[in-house]
Structures are given as structure tokens and as C-alpha cells.
Protein backbone atom coordinates (compact mmCIF):
# COMPACT_ATOMS: atom_id res chain seq x y z
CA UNK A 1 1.33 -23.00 15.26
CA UNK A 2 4.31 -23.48 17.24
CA UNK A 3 6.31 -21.25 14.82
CA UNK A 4 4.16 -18.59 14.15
CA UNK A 5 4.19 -18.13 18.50
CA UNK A 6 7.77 -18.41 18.87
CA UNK A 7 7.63 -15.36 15.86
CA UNK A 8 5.39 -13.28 18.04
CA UNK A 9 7.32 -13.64 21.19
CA UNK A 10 10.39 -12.58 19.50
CA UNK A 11 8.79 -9.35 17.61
CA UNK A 12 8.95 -7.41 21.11
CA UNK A 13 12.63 -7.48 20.99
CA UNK A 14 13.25 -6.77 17.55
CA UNK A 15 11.60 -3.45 17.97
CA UNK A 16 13.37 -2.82 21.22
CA UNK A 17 16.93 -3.57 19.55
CA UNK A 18 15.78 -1.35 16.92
CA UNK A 19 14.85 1.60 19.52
CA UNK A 20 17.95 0.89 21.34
CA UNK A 21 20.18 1.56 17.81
CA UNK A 22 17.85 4.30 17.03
CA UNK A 23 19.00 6.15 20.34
CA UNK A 24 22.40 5.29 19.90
CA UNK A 25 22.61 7.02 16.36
CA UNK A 26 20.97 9.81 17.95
CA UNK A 27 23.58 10.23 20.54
CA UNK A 28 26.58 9.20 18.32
CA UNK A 29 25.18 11.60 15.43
CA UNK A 30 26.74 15.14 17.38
CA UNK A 31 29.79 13.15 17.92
CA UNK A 32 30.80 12.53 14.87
CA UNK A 33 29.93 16.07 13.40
CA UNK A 34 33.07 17.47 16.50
CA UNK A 35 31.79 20.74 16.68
CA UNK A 36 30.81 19.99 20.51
CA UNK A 37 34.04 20.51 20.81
CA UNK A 38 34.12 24.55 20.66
CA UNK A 39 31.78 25.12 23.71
CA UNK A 40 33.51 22.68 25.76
CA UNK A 41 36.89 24.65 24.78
CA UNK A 42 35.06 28.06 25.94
CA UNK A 43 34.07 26.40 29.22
CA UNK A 44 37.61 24.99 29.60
CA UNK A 45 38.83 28.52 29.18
CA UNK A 46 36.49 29.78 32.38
CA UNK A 47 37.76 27.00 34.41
CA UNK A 48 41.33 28.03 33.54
CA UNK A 49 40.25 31.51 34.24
CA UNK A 50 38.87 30.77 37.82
CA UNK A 51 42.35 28.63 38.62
CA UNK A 52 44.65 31.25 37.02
CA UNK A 53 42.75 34.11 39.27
CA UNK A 54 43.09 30.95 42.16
CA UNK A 55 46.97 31.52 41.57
CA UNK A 56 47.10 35.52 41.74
CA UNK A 57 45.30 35.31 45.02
CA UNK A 58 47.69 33.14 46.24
CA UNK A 59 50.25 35.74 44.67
CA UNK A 60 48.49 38.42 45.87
CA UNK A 61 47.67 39.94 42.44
CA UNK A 62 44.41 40.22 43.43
CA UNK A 63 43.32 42.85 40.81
CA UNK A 64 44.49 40.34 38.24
CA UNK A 65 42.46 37.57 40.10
CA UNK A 66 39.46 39.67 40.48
CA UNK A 67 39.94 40.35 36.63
CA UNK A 68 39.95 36.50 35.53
CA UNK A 69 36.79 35.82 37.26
CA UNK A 70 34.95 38.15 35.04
CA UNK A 71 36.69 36.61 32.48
CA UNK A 72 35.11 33.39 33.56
CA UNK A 73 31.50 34.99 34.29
CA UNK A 74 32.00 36.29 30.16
CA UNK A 75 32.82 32.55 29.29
CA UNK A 76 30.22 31.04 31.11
CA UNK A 77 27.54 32.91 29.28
CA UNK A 78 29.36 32.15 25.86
CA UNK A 79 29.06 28.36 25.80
CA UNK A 80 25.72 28.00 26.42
CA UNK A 81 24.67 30.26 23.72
CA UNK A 82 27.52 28.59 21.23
CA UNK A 83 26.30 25.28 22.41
CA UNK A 84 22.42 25.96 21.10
CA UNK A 85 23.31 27.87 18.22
CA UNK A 86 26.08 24.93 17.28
CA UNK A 87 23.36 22.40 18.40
CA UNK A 88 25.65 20.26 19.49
CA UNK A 89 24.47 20.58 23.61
CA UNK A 90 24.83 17.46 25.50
CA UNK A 91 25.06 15.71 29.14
CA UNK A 92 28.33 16.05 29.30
CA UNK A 93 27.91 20.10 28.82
CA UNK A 94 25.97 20.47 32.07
CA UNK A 95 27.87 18.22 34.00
CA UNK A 96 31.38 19.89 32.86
CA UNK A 97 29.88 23.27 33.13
CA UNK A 98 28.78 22.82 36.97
CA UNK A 99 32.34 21.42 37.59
CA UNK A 100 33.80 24.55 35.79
CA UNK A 101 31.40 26.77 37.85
CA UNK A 102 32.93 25.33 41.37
CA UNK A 103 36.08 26.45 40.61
CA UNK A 104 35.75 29.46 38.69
CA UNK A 105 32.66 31.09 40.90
CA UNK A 106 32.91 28.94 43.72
CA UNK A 107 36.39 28.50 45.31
CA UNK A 108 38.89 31.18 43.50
CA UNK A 109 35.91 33.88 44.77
CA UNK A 110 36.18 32.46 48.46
CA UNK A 111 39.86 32.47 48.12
CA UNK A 112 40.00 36.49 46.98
CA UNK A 113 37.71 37.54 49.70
CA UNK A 114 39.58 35.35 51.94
CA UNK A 115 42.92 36.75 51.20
CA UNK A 116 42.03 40.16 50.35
CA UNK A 117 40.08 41.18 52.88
CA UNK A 118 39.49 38.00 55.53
CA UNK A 119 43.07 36.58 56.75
CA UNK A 120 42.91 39.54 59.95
CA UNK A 121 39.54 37.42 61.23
CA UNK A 122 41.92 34.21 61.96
CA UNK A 123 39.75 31.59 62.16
CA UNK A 124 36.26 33.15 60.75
CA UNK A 125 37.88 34.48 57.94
CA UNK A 126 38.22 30.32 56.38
CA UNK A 127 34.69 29.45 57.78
CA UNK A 128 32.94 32.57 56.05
CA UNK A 129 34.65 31.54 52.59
CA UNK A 130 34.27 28.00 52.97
CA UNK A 131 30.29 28.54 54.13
CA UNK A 132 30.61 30.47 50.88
CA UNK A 133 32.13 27.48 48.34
CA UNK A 134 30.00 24.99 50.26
CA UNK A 135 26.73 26.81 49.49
CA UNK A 136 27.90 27.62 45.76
CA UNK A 137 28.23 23.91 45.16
CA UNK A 138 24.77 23.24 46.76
CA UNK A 139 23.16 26.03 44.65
CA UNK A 140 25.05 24.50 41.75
CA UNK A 141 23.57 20.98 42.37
CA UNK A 142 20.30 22.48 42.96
CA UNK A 143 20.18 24.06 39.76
CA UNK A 144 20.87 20.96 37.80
CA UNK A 145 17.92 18.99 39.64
CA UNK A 146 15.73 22.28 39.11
CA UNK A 147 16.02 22.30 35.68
CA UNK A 148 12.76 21.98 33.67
CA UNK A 149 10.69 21.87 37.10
CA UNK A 150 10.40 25.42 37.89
CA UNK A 151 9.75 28.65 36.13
CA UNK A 152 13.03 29.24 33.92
CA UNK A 153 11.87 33.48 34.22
CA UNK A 154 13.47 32.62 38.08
CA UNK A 155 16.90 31.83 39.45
CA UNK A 156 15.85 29.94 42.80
CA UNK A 157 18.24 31.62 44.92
CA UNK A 158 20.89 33.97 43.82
CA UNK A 159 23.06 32.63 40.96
CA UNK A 160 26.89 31.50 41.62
CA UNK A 161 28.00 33.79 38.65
CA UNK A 162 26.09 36.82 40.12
CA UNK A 163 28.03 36.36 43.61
CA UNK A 164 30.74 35.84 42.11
CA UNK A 165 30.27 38.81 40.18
CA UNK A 166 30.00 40.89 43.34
CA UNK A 167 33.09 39.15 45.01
CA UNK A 168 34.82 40.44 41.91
CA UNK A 169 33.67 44.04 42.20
CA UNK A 170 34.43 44.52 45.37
CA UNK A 171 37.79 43.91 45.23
CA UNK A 172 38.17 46.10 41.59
CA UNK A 173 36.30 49.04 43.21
CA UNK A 174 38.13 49.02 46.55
CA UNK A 175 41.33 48.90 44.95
CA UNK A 176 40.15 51.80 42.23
CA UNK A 177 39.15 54.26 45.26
CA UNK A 178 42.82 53.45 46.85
CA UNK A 179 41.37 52.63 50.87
CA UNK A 180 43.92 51.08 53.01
CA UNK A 181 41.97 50.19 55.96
CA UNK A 182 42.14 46.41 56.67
CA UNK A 183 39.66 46.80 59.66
CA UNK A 184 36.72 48.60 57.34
CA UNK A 185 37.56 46.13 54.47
CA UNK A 186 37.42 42.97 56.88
CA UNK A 187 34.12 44.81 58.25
CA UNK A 188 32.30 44.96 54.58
CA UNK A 189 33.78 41.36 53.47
CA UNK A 190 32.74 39.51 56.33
CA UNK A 191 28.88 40.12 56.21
CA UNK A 192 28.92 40.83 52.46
CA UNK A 193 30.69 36.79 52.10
CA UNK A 194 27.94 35.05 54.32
CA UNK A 195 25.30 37.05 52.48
CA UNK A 196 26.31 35.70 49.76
CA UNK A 197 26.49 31.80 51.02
CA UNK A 198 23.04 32.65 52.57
CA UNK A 199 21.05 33.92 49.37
CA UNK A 200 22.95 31.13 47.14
CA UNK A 201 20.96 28.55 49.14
CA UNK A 202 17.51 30.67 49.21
CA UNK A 203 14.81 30.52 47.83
CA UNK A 204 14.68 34.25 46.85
CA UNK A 205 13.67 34.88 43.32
CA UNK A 206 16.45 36.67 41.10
CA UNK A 207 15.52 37.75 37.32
CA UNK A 208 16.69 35.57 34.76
CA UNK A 209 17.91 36.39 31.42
CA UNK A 210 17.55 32.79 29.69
CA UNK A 211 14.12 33.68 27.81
CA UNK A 212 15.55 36.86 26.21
CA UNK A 213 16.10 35.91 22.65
CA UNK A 214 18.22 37.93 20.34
CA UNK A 215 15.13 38.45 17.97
CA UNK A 216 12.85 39.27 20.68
CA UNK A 217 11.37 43.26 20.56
CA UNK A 218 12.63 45.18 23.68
CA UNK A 219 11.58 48.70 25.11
CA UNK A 220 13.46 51.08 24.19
CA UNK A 221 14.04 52.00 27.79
CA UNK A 222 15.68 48.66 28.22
CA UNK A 223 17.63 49.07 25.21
CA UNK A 224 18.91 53.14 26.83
CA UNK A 225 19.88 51.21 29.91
CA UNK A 226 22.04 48.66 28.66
CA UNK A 227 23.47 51.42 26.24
CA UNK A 228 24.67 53.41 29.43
CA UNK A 229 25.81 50.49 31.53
CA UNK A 230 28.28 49.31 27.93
CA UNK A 231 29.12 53.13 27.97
CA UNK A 232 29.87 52.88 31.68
CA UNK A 233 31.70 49.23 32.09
CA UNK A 234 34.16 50.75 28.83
CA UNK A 235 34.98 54.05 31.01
CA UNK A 236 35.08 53.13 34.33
CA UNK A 237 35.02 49.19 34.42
CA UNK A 238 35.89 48.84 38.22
CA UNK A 239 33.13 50.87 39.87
CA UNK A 240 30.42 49.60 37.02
CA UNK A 241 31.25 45.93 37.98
CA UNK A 242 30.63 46.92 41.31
CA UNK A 243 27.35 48.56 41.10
CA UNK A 244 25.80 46.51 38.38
CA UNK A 245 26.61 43.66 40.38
CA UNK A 246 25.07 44.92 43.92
CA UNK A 247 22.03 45.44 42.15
CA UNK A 248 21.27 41.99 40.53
CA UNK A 249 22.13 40.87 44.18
CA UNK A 250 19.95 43.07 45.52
CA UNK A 251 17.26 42.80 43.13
CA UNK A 252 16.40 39.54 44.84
CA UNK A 253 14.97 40.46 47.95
CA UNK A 254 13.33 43.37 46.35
CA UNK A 255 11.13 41.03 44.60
CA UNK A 256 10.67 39.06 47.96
CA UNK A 257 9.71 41.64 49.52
CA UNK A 258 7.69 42.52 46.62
CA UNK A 259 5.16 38.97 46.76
CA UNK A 260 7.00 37.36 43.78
CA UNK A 261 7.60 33.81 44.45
CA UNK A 262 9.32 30.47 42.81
CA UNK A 263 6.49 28.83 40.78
CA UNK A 264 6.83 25.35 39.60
CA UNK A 265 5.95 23.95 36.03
CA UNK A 266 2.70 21.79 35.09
CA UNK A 267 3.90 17.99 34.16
CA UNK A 268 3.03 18.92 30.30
CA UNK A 269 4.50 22.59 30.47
CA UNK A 270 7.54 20.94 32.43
CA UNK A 271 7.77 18.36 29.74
CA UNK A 272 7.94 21.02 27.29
CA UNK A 273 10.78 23.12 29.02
CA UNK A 274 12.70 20.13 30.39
CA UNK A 275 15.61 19.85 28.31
CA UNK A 276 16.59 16.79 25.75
CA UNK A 277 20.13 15.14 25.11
CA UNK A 278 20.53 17.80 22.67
CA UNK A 279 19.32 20.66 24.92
CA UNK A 280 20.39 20.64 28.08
CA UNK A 281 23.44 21.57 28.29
CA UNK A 282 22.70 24.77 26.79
CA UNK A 283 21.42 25.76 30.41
CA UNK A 284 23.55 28.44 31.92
CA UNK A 285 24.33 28.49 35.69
CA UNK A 286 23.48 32.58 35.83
CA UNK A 287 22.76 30.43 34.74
CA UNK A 288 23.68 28.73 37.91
């Protein structure tokens, strides 16, 4: 008798040592295979991107730096997609992607505006762009807690990439029309930069693109529109960036204004869209 109880209290942890292994193959499984290692290479590419366009606005290249933050924006909406389609999505994506978002979208943005268009304000020109990397790393951390809570159709505040975005266009279409006014420039950053800090931290709705799926049937008005805009951004890149980008920002309040608001998930629809060790990092901070 004594036996068979001493069995029976030992049976609970042989099936928890056995869960416990179980989980472990389950993480060490994607390791093994290495292909993690190509989206973590494209989102070490956008962080390099956001500290080489850092350096040119030191340098005052600030075309150039405006130019490596969209290549940063590209790579941030590569690895995601690479990661699901490569299933090999982990933790350590969305953790490595937010750090890779501060920099790229958060402080080499504060630093063009701030030396492009901000250094005449003195002392207002640094707060306004560090109000502006201060609320991009709260919108970042916000995201990561928000994910699988609320609707995933909805960006809960306007997107890090997107201001970035806007930062980025500024600068390009400024430069394209040739002003050389530092009070009118100063006059359109200043606003435009807390703006920015402002709806990052919101709780304005902003369309996202995450549930668009590459099989999925569009109108064919869609499909006209993002013909032109491809048409446009190949022809005259600086002013495109520039208007695409003030209208995703501005897109935001419209649908304020309009009655749409943040809704959040059910527990079992939330346990649905919450994402697993092999999904989450596949969430993209324009993800972000």
C-alpha cells in the first residue's frame, strides 16, 4: 500500500517534467532549423539605417538621413512578413524589433527635425524632439502590451513608422521645392513635431494594414490607387512621401471625428488573435 501511494504522488511530476521538455523542444525546434536568423538580419539592417541617417544629421546630409529612414520604414515591414512566412517568429523578434524601432523611428527622426529645421528655437527646439522620442517609446511599449487585446483592424494612436514617415517627407519635399526660409521651416516643424508626440500617445484610431493578406480579393479601386501612388513614389519620390504620409497621419482624426473608436477583443476572440512563441514576433510596429 505504501508503494503503490508513494507511485501516485510521484505521477504529478513525471507529467510535469514531461510538459516542461515538451516546451523546451518546442522552443529549441526554430533554433536549430537558423533560419530566424534572416528577419533578425533585415531588422538589424533598419536599425543600422536609423543610426546611419543619425550620423548624416549630425553631418548635415540631411537628404541622405531623411532617405535612410525610409529605408528603415521598408525594412520594418519586411521582417515581419519574412518572419511568418519563414515561421520562425519568436520573443526575441518583438523585443529586438521595438528596440530597432526607437532608434530608427524614434530618435534619428527627432534628431532631423531637430537639426533641420529646430536648432533657431534654442531651447524648445530639444524639448519638442525629445517630447517626440519620449512619446515614440511610450507608443512603442504600448503596442507590445496591446497586442492581442484590442482590435488588430486599429493602430491605438498613430504608429511610430507613420510619424516617422512624415518627419521624413518633410524634409525630402522641402528640400525638392528649394525654400530657404529658416523662420517658415522652424514655423511648420515646431507644431508639426509635437503633433506628432501628441497623436503617438492617443488614442485616435489609424487604419491598419496587418489583416490584408496577399491572397485576399481587393476592389479594383483600391488596386487603381495603389497603382498611381507606385507610379507617383517612382517619378517624383520626394513630394509622394510627403503627401502619402500627411494623409495616413491625417486619416486618424478623420475617423475620430468620424465616431470610430478603439474596440477591445472578447477573452476567447483575444485568445485567438493573441500571438504564440511562434507568432508574435511577426507583429509589425506600423506596425508600431
Amino acid at each position: 500500500m505504501r508503494e503503490h501511494a508513494y507511485e501516485g504522488a510521484r505521477r504529478p511530476k513525471i507529467k510535469l517534467i514531461s510538459g516542461r521538455l515538451k516546451m523546451r523542444r518546442e522552443v529549441a525546434e526554430p533554433l536549430k532549423r537558423g533560419v530566424f536568423l534572416v528577419p533578425a538580419a533585415i531588422t538589424s539592417l533598419g536599425l543600422l539605417s536609423g543610426f546611419y541617417s543619425l550620423i548624416s544629421s549630425i553631418n548635415h546630409h540631411f537628404e541622405l538621413a531623411a532617405t535612410m529612414i525610409v529605408v528603415a520604414f521598408v525594412c520594418d515591414g519586411l521582417d515581419g512578413r519574412v518572419a511568418r512566412a519563414s515561421r520562425t517568429s519568436s520573443q526575441f523578434g518583438i523585443e529586438y524589433d521595438s528596440l530597432s524601432d526607437v532608434v530608427a523611428f524614434g530618435v534619428a527622426p527627432a534628431s532631423l527635425v531637430y537639426m533641420f529645421a529646430l536648432t533657431s528655437l534654442g531651447n524648445l527646439g530639444w524639448v519638442l524632439s525629445g517630447a517626440y522620442v519620449v512619446c515614440a517609446a511610450l507608443r512603442l511599449a504600448r503596442f507590445n502590451t496591446q497586442v492581442g487585446v484590442v482590435d488588430k483592424r486599429r493602430f491605438v494612436g498613430l504608429p511610430v513608422p507613420g510619424a516617422a514617415a512624415m518627419i521624413a517627407g518633410l524634409v525630402l519635399a522641402y528640400s525638392y521645392c528649394e525654400f530657404n526660409s529658416a523662420r517658415i521651416l522652424a514655423a511648420l516643424a515646431a507644431p508639426l513635431t509635437l503633433a506628432l508626440a501628441c497623436l503617438m500617445v492617443s488614442r485616435v484610431p489609424y487604419p491598419s494594414f496587418k489583416s490584408i493578406k496577399h491572397r485576399d480579393r481587393v476592389p479594383l479601386e483600391l488596386l487603381a490607387v495603389v497603382v498611381i501612388i507606385v507610379a507617383a513614389m517612382i517619378t517624383l519620390p520626394q513630394l509622394t512621401l510627403f503627401l502619402v504620409s500627411s494623409a495616413y497621419v491625417l486619416s486618424g482624426p478623420m475617423l475620430f471625428v468620424r465616431g470610430d473608436r478603439i474596440g477591445r477583443l472578447g477573452s476567447g476572440e483575444a485568445h485567438r488573435q493573441s500571438p504564440s512563441v511562434e507568432t508574435a514576433a511577426s507583429q509589425p510596429p506600423f506596425q508600431a
